[in-house]
N, C-alpha and C. Protein backbone atom coordinates (compact mmCIF):
# COMPACT_ATOMS: atom_id res chain seq x y z
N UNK A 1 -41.52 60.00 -36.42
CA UNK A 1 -42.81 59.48 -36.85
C UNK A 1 -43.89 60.56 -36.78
N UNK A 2 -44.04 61.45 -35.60
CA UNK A 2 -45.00 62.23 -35.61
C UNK A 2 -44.78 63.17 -37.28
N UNK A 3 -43.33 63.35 -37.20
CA UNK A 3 -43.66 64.67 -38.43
C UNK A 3 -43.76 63.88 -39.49
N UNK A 4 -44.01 62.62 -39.52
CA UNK A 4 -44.72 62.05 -40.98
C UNK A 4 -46.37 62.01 -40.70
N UNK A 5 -46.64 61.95 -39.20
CA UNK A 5 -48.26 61.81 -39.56
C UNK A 5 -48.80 62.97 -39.71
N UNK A 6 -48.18 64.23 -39.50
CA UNK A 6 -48.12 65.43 -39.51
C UNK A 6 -48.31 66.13 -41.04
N UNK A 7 -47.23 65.64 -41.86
CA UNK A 7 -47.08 66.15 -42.79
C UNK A 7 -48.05 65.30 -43.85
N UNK A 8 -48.52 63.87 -43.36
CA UNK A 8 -49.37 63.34 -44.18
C UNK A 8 -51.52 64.02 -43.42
N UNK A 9 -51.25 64.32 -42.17
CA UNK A 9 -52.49 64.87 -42.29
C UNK A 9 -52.75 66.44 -42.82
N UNK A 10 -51.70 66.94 -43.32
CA UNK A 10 -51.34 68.40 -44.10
C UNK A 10 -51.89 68.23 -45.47
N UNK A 11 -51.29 66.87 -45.90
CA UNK A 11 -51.91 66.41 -46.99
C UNK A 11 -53.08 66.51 -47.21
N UNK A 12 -53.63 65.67 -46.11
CA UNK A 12 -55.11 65.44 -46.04
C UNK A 12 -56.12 66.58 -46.33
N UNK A 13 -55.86 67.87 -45.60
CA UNK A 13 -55.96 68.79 -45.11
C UNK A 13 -56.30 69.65 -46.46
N UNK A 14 -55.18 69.65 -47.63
CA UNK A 14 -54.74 70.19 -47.97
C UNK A 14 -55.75 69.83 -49.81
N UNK A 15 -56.00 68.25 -49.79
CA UNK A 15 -56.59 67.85 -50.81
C UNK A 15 -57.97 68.37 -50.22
N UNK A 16 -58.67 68.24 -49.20
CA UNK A 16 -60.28 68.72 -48.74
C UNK A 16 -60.50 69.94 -49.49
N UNK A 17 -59.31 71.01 -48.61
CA UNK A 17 -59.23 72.49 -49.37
C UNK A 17 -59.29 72.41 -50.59
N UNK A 18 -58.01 71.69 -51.24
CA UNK A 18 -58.50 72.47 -53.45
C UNK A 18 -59.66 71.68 -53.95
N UNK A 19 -60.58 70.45 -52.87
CA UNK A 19 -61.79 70.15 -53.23
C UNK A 19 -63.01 71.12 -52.87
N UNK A 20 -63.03 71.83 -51.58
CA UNK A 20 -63.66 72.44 -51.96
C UNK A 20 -64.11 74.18 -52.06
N UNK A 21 -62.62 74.59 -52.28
CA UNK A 21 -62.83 75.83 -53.33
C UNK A 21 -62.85 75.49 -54.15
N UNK A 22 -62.80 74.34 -55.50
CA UNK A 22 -63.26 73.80 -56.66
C UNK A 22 -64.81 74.30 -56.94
N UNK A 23 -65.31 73.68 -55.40
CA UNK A 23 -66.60 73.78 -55.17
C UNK A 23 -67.07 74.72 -54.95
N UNK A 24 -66.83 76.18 -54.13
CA UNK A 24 -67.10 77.39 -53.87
C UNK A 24 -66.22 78.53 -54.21
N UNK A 25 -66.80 78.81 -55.52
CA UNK A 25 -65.74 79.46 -56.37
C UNK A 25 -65.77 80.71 -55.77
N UNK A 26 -64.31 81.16 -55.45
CA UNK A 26 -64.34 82.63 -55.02
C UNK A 26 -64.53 82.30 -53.32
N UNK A 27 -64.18 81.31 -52.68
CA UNK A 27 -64.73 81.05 -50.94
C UNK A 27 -63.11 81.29 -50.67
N UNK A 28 -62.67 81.66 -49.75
CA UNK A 28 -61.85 81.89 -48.70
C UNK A 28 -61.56 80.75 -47.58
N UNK A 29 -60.54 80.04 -47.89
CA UNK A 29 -60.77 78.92 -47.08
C UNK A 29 -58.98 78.38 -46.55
N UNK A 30 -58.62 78.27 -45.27
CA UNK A 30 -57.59 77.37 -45.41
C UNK A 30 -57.90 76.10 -43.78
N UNK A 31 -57.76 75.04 -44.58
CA UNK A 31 -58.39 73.70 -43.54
C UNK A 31 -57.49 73.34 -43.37
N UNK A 32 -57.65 73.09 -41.71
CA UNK A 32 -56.91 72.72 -40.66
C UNK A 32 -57.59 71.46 -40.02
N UNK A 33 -56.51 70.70 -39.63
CA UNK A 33 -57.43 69.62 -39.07
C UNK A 33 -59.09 69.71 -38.13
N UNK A 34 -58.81 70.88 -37.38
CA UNK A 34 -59.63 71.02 -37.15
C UNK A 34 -61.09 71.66 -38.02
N UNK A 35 -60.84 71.89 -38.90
CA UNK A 35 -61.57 72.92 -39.43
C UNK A 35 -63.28 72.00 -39.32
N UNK A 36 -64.50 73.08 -39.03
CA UNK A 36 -65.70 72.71 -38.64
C UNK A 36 -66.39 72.25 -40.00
N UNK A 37 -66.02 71.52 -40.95
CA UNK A 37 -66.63 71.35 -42.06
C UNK A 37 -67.90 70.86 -42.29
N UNK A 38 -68.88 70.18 -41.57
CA UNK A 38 -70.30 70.45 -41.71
C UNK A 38 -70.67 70.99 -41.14
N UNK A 39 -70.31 71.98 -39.66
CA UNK A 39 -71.08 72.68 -38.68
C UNK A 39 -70.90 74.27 -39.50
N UNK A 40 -70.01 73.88 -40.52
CA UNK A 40 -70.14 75.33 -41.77
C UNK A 40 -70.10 75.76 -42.73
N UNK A 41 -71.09 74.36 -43.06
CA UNK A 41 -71.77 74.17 -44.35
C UNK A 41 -70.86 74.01 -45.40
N UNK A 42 -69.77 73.69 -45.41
CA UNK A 42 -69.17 72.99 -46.74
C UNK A 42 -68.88 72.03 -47.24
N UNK A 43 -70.38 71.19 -46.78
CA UNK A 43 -69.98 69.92 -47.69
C UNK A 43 -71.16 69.39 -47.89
N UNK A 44 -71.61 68.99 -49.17
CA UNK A 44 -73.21 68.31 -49.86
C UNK A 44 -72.22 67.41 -50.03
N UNK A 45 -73.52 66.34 -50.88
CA UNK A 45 -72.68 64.81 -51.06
C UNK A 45 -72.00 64.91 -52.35
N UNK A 46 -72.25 65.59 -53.29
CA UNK A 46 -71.37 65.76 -54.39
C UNK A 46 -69.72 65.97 -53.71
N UNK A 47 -69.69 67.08 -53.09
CA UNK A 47 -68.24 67.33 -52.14
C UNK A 47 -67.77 66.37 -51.77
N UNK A 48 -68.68 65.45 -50.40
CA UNK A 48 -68.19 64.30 -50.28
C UNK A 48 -67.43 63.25 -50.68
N UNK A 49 -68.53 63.31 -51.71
CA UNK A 49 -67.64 62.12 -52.69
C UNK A 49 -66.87 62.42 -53.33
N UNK A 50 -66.20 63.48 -54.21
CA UNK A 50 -64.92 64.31 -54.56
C UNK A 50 -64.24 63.74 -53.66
N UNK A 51 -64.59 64.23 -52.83
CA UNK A 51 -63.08 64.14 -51.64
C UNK A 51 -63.04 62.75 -51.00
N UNK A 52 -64.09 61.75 -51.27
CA UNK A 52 -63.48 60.48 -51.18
C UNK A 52 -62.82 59.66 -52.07
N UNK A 53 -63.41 60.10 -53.06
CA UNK A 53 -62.60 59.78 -54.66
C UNK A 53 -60.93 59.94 -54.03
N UNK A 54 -60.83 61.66 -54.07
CA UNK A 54 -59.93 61.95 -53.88
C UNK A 54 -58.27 61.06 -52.81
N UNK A 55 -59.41 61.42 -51.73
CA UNK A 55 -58.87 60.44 -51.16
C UNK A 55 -58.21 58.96 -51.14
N UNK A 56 -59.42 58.34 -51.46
CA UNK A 56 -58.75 56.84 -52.31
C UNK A 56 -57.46 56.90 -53.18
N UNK A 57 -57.42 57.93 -54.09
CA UNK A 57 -56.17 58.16 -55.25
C UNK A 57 -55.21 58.36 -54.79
N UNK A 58 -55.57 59.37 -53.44
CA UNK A 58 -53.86 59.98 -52.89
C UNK A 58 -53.09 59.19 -52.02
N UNK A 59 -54.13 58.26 -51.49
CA UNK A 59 -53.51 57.68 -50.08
C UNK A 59 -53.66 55.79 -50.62
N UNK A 60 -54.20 55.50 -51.62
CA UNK A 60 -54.42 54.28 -52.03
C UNK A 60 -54.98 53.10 -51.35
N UNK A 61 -56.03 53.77 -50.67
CA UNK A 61 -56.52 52.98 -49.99
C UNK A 61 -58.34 52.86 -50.40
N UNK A 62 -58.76 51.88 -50.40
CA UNK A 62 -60.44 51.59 -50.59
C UNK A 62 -61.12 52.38 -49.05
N UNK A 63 -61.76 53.62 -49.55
CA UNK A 63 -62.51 54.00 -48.55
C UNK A 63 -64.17 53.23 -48.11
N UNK A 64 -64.03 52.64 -47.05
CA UNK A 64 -65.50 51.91 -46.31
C UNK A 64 -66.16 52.52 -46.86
N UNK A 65 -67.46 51.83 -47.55
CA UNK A 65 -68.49 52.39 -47.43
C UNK A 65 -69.67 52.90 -46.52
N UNK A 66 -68.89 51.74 -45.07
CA UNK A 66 -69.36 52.33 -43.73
C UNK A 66 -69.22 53.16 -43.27
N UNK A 67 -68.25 53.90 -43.81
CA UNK A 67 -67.71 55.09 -43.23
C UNK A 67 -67.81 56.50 -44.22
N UNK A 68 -69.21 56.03 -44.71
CA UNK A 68 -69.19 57.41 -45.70
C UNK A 68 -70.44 57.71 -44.92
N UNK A 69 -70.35 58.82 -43.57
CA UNK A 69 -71.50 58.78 -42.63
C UNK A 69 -70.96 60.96 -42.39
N UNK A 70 -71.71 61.20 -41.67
CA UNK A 70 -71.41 62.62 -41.20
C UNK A 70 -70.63 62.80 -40.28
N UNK A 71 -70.34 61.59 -39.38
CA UNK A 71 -69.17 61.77 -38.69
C UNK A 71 -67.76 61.32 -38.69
N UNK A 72 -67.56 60.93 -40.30
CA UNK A 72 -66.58 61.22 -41.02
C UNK A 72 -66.03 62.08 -41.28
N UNK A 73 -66.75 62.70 -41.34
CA UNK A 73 -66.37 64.04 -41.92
C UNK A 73 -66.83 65.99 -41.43
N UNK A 74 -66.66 65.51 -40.44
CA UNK A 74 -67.07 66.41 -39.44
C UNK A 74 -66.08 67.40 -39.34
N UNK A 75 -64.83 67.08 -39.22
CA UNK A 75 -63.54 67.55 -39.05
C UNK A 75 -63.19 66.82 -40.15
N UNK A 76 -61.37 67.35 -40.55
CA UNK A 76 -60.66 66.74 -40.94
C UNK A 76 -59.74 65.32 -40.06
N UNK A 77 -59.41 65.73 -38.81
CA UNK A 77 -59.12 65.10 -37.84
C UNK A 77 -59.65 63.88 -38.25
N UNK A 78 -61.05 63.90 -38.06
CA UNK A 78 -61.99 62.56 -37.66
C UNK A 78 -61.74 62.06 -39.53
N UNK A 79 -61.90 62.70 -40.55
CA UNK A 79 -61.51 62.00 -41.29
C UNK A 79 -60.47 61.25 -41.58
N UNK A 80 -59.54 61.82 -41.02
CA UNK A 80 -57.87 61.30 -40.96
C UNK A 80 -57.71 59.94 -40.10
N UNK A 81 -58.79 60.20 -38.92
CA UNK A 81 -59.50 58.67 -38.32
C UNK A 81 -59.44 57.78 -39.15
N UNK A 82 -60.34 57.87 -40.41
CA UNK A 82 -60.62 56.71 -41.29
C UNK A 82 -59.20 56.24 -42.52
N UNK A 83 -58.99 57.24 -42.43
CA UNK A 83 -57.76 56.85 -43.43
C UNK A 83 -56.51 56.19 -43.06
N UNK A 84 -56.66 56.17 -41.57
CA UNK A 84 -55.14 55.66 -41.13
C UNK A 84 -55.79 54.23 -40.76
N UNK A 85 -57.04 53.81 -40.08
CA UNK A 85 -57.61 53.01 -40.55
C UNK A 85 -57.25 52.18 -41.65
N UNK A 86 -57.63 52.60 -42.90
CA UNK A 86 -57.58 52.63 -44.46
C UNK A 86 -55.84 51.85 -44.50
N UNK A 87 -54.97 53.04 -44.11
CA UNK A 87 -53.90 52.62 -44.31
C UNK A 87 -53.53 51.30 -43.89
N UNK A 88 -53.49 51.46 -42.34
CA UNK A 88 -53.15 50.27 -41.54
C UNK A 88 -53.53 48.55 -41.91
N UNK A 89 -54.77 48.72 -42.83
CA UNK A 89 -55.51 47.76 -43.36
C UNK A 89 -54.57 47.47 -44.74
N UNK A 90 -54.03 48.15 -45.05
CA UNK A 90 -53.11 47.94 -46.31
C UNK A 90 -51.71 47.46 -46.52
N UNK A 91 -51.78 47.47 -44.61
CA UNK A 91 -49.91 46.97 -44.46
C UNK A 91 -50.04 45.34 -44.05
């Protein structure tokens, strides 16, 4: 079980990244759960919402609108918070 939540927060991880070097063309980037994503500046709400879009599509789940806050998305981690959330709500 771990190396499925593993390989699905890689995922996670992994859609943030080609959202946002989309966004910062020419940026140097590889996100890790941990990675500091508003404490370093890569993310306005246009980003945001990309990557909740995104999100919704990959993982098929309706993202809260309660949960479209800054400490969502602080980390990837803490986003991965909401999505298993998301999930769990879907089983």
């Amino acid at each position: 079980m771990e190396n499925e939540t593993m390989k699905t927060i890689e995922t996670l991880c992994a859609l943030i990244q080609d959202n946002l070097l989309s966004q910062h063309q020419g940026a140097q980037l590889t996100v890790t759960p941990e990675t500091a994503l508003l404490e370093e500046g890569w993310l306005d709400s246009l980003t945001i919402m990309s990557i909740v879009t995104a999100v919704e599509q990959e993982f098929a789940i309706a993202f809260p609108e309660n949960k479209i806050v800054a400490a969502s998305f602080r980390t990837p981690a803490a986003l991965w918070a909401v999505v298993e959330a998301g999930l769990a709500a879907t089983v």
